[in-house]
PDB file of N, CA and C in Angstrom:
ATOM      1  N   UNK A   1     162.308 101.255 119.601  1.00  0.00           N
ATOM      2  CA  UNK A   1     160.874 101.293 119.370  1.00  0.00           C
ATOM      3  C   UNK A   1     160.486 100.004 118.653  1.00  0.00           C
ATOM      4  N   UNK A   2     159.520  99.510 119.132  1.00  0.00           N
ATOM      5  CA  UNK A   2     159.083  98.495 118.718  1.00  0.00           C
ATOM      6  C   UNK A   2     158.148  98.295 116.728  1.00  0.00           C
ATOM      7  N   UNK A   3     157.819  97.557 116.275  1.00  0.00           N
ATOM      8  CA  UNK A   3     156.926  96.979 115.256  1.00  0.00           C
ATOM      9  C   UNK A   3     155.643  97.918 115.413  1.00  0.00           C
ATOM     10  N   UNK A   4     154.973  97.458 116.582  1.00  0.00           N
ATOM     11  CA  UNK A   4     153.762  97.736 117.100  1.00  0.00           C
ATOM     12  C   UNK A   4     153.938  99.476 117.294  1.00  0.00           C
ATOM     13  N   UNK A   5     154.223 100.229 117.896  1.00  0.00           N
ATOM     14  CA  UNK A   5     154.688 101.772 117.845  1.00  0.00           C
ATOM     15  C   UNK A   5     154.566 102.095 116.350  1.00  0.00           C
ATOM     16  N   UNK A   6     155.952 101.821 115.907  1.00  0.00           N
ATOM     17  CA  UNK A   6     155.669 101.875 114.476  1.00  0.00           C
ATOM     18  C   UNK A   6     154.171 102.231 113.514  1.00  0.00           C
ATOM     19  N   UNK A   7     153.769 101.067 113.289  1.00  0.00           N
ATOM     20  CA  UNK A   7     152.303 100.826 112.645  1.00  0.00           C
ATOM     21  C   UNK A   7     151.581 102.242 113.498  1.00  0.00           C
ATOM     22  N   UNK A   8     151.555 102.221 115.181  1.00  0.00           N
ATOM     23  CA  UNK A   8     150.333 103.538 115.340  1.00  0.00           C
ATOM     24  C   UNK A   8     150.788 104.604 114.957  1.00  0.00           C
ATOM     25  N   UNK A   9     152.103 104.727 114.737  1.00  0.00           N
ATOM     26  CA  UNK A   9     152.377 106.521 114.200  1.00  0.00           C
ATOM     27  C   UNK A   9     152.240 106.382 113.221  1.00  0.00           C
ATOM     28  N   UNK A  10     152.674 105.261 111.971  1.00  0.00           N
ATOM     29  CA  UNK A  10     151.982 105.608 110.806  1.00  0.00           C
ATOM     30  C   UNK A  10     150.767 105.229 110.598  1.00  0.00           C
ATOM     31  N   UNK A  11     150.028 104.550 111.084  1.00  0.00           N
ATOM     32  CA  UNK A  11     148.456 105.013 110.804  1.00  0.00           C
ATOM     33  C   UNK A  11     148.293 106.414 111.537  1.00  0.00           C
ATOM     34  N   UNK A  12     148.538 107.228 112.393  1.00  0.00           N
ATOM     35  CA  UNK A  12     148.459 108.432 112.865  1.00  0.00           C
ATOM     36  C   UNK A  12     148.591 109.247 111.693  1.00  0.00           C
ATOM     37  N   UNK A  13     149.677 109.330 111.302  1.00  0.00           N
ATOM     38  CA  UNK A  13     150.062 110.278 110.356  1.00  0.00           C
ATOM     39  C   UNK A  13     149.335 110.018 109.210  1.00  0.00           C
ATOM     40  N   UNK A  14     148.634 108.640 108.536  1.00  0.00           N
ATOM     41  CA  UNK A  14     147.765 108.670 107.794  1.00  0.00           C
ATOM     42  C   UNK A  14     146.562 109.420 108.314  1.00  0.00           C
ATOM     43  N   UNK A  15     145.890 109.317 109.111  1.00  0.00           N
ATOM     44  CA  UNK A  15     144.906 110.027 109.062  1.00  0.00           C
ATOM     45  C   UNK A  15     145.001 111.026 109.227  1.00  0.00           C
ATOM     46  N   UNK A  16     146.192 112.097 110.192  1.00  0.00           N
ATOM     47  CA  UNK A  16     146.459 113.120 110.487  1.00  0.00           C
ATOM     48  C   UNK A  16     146.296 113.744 108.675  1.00  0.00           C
ATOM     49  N   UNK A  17     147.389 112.696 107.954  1.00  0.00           N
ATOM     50  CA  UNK A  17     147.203 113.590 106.126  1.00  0.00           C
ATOM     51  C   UNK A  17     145.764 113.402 105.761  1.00  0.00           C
ATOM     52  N   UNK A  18     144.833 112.616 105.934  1.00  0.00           N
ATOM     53  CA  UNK A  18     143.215 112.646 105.118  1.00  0.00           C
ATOM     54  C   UNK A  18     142.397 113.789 106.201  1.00  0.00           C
ATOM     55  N   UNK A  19     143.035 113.983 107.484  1.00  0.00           N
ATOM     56  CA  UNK A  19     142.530 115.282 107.560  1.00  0.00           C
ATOM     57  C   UNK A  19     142.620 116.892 106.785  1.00  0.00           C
ATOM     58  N   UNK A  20     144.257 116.542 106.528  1.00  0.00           N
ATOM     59  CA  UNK A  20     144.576 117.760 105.868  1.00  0.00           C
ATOM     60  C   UNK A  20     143.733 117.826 104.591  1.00  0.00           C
ATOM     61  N   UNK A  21     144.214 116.690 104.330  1.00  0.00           N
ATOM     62  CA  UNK A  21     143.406 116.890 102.507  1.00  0.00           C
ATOM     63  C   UNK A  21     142.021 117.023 102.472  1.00  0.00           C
ATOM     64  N   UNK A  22     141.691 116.383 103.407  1.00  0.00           N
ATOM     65  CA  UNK A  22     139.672 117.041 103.353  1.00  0.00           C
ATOM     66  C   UNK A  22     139.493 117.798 103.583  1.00  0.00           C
ATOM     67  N   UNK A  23     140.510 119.135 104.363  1.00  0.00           N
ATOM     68  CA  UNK A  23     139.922 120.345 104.744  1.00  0.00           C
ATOM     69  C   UNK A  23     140.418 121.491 103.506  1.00  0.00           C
ATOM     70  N   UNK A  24     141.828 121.069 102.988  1.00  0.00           N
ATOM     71  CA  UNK A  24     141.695 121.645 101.990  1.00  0.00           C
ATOM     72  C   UNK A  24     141.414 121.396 100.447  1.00  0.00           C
ATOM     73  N   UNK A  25     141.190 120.155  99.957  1.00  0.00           N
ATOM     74  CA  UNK A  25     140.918 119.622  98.991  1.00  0.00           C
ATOM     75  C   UNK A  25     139.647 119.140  99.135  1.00  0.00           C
ATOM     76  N   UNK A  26     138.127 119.867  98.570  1.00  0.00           N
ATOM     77  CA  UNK A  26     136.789 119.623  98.693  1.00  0.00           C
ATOM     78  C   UNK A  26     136.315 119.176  97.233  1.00  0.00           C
ATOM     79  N   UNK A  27     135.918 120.795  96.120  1.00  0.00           N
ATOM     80  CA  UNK A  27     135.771 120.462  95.250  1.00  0.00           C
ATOM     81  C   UNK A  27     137.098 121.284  94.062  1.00  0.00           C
ATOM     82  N   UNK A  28     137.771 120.108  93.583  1.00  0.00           N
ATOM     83  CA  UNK A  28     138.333 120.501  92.330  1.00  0.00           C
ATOM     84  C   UNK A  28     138.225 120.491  91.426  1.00  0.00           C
ATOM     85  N   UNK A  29     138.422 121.656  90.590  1.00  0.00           N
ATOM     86  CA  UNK A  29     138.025 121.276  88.977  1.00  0.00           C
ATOM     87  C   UNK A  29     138.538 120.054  88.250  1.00  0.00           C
ATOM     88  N   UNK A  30     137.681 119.918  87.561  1.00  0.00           N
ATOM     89  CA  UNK A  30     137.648 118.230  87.306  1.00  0.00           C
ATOM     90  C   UNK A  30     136.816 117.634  88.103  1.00  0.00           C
ATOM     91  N   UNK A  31     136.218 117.714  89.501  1.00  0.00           N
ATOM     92  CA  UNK A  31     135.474 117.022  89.891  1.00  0.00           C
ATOM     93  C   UNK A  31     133.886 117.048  89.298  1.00  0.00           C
ATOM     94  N   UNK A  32     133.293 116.296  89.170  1.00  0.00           N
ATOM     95  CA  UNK A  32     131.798 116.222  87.808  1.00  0.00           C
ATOM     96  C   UNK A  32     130.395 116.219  89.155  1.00  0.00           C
ATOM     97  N   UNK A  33     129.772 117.198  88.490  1.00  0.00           N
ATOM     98  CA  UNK A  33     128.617 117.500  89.760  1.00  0.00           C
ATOM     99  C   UNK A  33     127.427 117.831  88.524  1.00  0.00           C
ATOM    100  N   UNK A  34     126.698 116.759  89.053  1.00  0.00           N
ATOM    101  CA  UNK A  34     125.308 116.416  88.156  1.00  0.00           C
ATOM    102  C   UNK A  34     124.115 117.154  89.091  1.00  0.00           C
ATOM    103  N   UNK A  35     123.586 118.292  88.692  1.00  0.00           N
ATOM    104  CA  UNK A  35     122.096 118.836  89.428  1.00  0.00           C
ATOM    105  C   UNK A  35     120.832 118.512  88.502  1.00  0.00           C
ATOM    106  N   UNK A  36     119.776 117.793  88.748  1.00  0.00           N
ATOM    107  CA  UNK A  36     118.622 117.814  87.977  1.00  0.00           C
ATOM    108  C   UNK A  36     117.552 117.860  89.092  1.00  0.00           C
ATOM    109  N   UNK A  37     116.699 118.629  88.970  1.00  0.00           N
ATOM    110  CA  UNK A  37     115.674 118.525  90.139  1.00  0.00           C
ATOM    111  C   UNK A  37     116.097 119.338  91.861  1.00  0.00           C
ATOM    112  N   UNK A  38     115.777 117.678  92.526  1.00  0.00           N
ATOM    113  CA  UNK A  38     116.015 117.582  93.440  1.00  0.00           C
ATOM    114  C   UNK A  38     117.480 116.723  93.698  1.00  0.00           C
ATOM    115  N   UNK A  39     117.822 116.224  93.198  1.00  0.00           N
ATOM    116  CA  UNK A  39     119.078 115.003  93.221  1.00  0.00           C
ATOM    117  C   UNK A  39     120.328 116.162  92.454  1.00  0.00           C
ATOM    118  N   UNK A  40     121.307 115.569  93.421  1.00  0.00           N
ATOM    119  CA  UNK A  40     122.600 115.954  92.917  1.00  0.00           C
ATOM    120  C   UNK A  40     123.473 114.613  93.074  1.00  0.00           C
ATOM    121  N   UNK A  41     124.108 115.044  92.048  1.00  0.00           N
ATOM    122  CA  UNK A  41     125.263 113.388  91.761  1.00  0.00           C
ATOM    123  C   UNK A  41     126.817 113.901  91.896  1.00  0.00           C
ATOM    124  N   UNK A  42     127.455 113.606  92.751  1.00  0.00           N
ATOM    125  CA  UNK A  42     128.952 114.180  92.766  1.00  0.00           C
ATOM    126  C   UNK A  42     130.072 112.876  92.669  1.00  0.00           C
ATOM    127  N   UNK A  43     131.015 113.093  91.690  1.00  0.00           N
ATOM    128  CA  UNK A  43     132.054 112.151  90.700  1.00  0.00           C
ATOM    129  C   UNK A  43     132.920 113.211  91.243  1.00  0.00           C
ATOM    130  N   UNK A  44     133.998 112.339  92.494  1.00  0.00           N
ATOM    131  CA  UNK A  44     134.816 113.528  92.554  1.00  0.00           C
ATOM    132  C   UNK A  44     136.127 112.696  91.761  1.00  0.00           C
ATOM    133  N   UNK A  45     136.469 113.236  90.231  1.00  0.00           N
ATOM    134  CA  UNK A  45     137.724 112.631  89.613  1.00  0.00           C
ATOM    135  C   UNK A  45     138.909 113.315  89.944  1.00  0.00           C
ATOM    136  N   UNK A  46     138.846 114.263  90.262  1.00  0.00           N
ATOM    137  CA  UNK A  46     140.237 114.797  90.214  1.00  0.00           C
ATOM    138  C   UNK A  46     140.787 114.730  91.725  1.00  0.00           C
ATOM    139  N   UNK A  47     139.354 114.814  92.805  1.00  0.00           N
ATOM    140  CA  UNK A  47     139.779 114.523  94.145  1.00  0.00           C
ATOM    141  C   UNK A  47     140.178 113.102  94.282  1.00  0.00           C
ATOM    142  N   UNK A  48     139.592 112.318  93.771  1.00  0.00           N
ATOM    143  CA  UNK A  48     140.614 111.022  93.526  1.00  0.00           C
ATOM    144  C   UNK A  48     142.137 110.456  92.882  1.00  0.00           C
ATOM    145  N   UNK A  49     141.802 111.257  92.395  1.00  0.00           N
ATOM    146  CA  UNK A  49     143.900 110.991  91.328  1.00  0.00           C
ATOM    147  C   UNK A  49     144.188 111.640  92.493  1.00  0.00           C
ATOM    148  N   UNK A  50     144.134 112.965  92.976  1.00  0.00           N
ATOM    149  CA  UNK A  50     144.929 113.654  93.981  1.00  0.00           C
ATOM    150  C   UNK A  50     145.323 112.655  95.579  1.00  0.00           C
ATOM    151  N   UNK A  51     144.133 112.237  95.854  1.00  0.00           N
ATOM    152  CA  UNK A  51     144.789 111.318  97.123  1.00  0.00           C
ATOM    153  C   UNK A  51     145.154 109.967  96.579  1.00  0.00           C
ATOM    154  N   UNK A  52     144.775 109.335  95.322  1.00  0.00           N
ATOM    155  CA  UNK A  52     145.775 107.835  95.403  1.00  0.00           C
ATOM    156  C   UNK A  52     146.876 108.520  94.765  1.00  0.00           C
ATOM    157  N   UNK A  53     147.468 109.573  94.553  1.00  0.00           N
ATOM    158  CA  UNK A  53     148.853 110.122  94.206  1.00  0.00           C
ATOM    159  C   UNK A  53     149.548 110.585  95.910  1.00  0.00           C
ATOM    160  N   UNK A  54     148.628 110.818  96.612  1.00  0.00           N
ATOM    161  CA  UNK A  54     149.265 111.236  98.005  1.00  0.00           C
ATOM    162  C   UNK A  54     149.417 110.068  98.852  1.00  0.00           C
ATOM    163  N   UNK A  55     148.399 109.096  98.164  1.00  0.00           N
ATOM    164  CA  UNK A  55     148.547 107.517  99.200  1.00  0.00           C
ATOM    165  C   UNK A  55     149.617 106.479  98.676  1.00  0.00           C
ATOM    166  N   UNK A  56     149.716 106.611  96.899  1.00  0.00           N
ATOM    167  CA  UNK A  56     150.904 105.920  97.216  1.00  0.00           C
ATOM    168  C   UNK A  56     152.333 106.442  97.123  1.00  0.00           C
ATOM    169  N   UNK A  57     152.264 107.568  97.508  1.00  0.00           N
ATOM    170  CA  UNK A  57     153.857 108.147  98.025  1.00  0.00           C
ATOM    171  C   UNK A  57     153.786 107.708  99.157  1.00  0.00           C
ATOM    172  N   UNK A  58     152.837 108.137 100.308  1.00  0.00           N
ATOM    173  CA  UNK A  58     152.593 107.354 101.545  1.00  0.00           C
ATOM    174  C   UNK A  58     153.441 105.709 101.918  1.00  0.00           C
ATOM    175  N   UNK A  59     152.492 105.163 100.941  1.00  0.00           N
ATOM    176  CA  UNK A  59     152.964 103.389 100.740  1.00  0.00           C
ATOM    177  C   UNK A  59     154.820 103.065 100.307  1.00  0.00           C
ATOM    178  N   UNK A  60     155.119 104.073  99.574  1.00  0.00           N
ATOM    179  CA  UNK A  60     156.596 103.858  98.730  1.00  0.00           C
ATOM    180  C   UNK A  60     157.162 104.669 100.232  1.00  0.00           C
ATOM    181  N   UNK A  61     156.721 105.550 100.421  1.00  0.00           N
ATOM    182  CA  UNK A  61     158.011 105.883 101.592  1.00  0.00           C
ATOM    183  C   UNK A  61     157.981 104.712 102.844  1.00  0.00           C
ATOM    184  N   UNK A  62     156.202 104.368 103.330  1.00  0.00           N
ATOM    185  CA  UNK A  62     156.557 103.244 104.237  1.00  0.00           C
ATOM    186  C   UNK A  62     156.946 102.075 103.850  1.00  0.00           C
ATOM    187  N   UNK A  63     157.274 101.885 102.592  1.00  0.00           N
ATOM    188  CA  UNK A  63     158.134 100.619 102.224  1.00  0.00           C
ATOM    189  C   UNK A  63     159.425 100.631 102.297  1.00  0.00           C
ATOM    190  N   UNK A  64     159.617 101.947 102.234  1.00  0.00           N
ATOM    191  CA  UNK A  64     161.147 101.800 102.035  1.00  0.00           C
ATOM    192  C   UNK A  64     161.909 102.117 103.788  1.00  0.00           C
ATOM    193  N   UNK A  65     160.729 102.366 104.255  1.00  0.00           N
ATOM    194  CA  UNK A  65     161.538 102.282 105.663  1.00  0.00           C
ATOM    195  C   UNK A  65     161.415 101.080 106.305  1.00  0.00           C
ATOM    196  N   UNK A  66     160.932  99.881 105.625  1.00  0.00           N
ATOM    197  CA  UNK A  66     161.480  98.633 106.522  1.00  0.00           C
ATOM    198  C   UNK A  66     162.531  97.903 105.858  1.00  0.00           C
TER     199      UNK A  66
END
């Protein structure tokens, strides 16, 4: 298998995982949701630590396979 192969299955499988995680990771506690009025403000913090903790395991495993 080539370089090029390579790269599309793992971008595949990246997005295949930001599907998973958006369907089950929406709102978590810790995430900060501002209502006043009409306007809502959404700070998602904890949905963030959670995927750059899932992206760079992602990055360390595709590093270590070249």
């Amino acid at each position: 298998m080539n370089e090029f192969s390579k790269i599309f299955i793992i971008i595949g499988i990246v997005f295949l995982l930001f599907g998973i995680i958006g369907a089950f990771i929406g709102k978590l506690p810790g995430d900060l949701i501002f209502k006043k009025g009409n306007t809502t403000f959404y700070f998602p913090v904890m949905t963030s630590i959670v995927v750059s903790i899932i992206l760079s395991l992602i990055f360390y495993i595709v590093s270590r396979l070249k």
